[in-house]
Every structure is written in C-alpha cells, then in structure tokens.
Protein backbone atom coordinates (compact mmCIF):
# COMPACT_ATOMS: atom_id res chain seq x y z
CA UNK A 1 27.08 -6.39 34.92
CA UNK A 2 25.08 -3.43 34.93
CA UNK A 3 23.65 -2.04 31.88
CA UNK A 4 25.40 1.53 30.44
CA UNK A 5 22.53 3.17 29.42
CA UNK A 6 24.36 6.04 28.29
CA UNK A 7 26.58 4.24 26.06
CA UNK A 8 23.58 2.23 24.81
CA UNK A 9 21.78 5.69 23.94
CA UNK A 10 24.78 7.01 22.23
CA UNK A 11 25.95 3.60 20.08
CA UNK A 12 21.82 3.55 19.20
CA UNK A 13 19.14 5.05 20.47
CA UNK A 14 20.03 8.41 20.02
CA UNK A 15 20.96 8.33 16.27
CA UNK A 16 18.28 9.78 14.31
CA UNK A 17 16.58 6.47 12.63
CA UNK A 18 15.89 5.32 15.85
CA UNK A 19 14.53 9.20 17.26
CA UNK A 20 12.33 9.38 14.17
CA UNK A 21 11.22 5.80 14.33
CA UNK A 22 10.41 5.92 18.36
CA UNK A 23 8.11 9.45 17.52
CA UNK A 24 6.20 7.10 15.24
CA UNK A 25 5.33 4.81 17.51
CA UNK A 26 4.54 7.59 20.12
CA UNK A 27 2.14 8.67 18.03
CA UNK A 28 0.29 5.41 17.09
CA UNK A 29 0.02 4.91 20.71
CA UNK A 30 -1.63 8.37 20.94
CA UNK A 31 -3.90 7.58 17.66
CA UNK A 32 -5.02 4.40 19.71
CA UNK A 33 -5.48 6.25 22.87
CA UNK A 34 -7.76 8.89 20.94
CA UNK A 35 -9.66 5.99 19.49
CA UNK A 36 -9.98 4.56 23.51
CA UNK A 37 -8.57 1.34 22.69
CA UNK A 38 -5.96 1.32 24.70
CA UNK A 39 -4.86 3.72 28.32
CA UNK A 40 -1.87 4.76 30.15
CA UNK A 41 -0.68 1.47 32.15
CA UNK A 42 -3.26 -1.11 31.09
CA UNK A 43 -0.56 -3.32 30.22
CA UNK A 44 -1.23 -3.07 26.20
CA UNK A 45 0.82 -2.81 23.40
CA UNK A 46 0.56 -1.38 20.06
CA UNK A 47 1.67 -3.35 17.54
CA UNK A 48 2.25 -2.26 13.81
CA UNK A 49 1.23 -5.49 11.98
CA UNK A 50 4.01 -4.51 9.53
CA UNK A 51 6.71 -3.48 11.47
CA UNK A 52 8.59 0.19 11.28
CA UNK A 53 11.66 -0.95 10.45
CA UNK A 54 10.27 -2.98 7.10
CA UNK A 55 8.57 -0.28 6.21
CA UNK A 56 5.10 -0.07 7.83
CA UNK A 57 3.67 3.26 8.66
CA UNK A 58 0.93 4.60 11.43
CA UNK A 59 -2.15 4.07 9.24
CA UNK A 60 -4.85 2.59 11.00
CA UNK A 61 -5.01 -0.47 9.18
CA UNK A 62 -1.51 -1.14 10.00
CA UNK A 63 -2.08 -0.92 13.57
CA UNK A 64 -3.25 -3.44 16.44
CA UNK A 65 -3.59 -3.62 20.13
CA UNK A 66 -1.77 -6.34 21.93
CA UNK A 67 -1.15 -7.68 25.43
CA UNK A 68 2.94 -6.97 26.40
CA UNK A 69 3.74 -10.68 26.29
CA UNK A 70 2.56 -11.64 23.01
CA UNK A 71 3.76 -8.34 21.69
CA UNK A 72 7.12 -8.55 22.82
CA UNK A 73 7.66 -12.19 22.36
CA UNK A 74 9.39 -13.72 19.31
CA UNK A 75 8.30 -16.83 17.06
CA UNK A 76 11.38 -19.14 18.11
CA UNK A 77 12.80 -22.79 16.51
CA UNK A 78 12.70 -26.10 18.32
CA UNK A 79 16.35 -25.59 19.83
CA UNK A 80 15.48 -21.86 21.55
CA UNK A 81 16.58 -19.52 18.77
CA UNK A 82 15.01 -16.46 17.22
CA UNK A 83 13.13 -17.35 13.56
C-alpha cells in the first residue's frame, strides 16, 4: 500500500509542534555545518544527545554527529521490540 503523504502531513507533520521542532533540528544541522563537522550528503546525522521531544535544546553540548544507521536505529529487547 502506498504511503499518503498528504494525509501523513496533515494528521502530523504539519501541526505546529512538529514545524517548530523540525526548524530546530534544521538549524543544529546548520550550527554543525558552520562548525565543518558535518556536509550536505556525507551520510551523517545530527543527533541531540537529549532528544527534542524530552526537552533537549540546540546547545552545543547537546549536540553530536552520527553515522545514519546508528542514529536512526533503536535499542531493541531480545524478542525484536522497541525498549
């Protein structure tokens, strides 16, 4: 089944949490690129090492550079699911 992408940005990504919380990581990726740790398609990440959504900001001690796959991954239990 495809995937609605406009129903997707209407039920979530558009509402304005998720606009005010995607500038903020737009501009840590800018802070980093500034800083020349990371560039446009090197295949990095950056990672906040407290997370957005519980309350971490841009500072620069907050803020890491990480390949995709370990970024993007999640720590999971023995049987497959999400910790």
């Amino acid at each position: 089944m495809p995937r609605d992408y406009k129903k997707e940005y209407a039920n979530y990504q558009g509402k304005p949490e998720q606009i005010r919380n995607r500038a903020k990581r737009n501009a840590a990726r800018k802070e980093m690129m500034d800083a020349g740790l990371v560039r446009k398609g090197d295949g990095k990440d950056v990672d906040h090492a407290t997370p957005i959504a519980k309350g971490g900001g841009n500072s620069r001690g907050n803020l890491r550079v990480q390949s995709q796959s370990q970024n993007r991954s999640f720590a999971r239990t023995r049987t497959a699911r999400m910790k």
